[in-house]
Protein backbone atom coordinates (compact mmCIF):
# COMPACT_ATOMS: atom_id res chain seq x y z
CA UNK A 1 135.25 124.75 128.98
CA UNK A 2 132.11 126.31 127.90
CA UNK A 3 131.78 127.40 123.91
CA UNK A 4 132.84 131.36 124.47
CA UNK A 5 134.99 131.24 127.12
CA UNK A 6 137.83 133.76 127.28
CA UNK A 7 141.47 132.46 127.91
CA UNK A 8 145.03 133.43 128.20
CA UNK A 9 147.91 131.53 126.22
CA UNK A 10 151.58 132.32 127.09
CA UNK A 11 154.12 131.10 124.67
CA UNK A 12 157.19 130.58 126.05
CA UNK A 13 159.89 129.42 124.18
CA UNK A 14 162.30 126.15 124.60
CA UNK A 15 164.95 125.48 126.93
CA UNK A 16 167.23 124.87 124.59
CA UNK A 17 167.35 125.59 120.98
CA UNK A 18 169.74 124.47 118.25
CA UNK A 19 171.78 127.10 116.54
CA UNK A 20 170.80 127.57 112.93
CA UNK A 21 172.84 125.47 110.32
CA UNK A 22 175.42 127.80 108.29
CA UNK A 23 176.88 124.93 106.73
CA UNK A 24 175.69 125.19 103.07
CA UNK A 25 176.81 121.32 102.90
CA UNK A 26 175.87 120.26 106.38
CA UNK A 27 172.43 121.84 105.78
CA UNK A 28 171.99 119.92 102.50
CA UNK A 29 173.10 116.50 104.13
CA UNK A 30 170.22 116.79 106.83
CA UNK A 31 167.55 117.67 104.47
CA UNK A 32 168.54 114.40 102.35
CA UNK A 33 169.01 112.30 105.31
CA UNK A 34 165.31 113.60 106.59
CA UNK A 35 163.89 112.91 103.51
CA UNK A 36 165.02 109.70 102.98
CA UNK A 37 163.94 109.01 106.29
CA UNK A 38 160.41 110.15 105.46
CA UNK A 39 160.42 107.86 102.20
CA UNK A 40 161.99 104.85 103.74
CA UNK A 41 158.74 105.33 106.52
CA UNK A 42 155.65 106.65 104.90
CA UNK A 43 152.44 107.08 106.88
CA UNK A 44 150.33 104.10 105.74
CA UNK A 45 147.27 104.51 103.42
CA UNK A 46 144.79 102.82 106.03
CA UNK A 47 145.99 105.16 108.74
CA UNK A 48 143.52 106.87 111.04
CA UNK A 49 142.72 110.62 110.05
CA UNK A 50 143.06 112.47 113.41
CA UNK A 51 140.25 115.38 113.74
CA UNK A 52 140.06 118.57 115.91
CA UNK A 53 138.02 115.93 118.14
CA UNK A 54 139.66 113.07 118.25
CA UNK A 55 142.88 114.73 119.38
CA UNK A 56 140.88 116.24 121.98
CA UNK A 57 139.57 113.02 123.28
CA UNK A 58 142.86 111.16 123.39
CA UNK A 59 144.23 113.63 126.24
């Protein structure tokens, strides 16, 4: 699309979405197992830095 050009974005929302977590305990076990998750597979130091335009290129 030209630079300027006018659009229209709808946001829908999903299908399905999960019910929020009331469970004080169940709450806290999910944020410790994502976390541990995210430590036990950290993003690499060499990894490529995505920009604005490289995302757009990849579609």
């Amino acid at each position: 699309m030209p630079e300027g050009t006018e659009v229209e974005l709808l946001i829908q929302s999903p299908q399905v979405v999960s019910p929020p977590v009331s469970d004080l305990e169940a709450k806290q076990r999910f944020l410790k197992s994502l976390v541990e998750r995210m430590q036990q597979n950290p993003i690499p130091l060499n990894a490529p830095r995505f920009t604005r335009e490289t995302l757009y290129e990849r579609r």
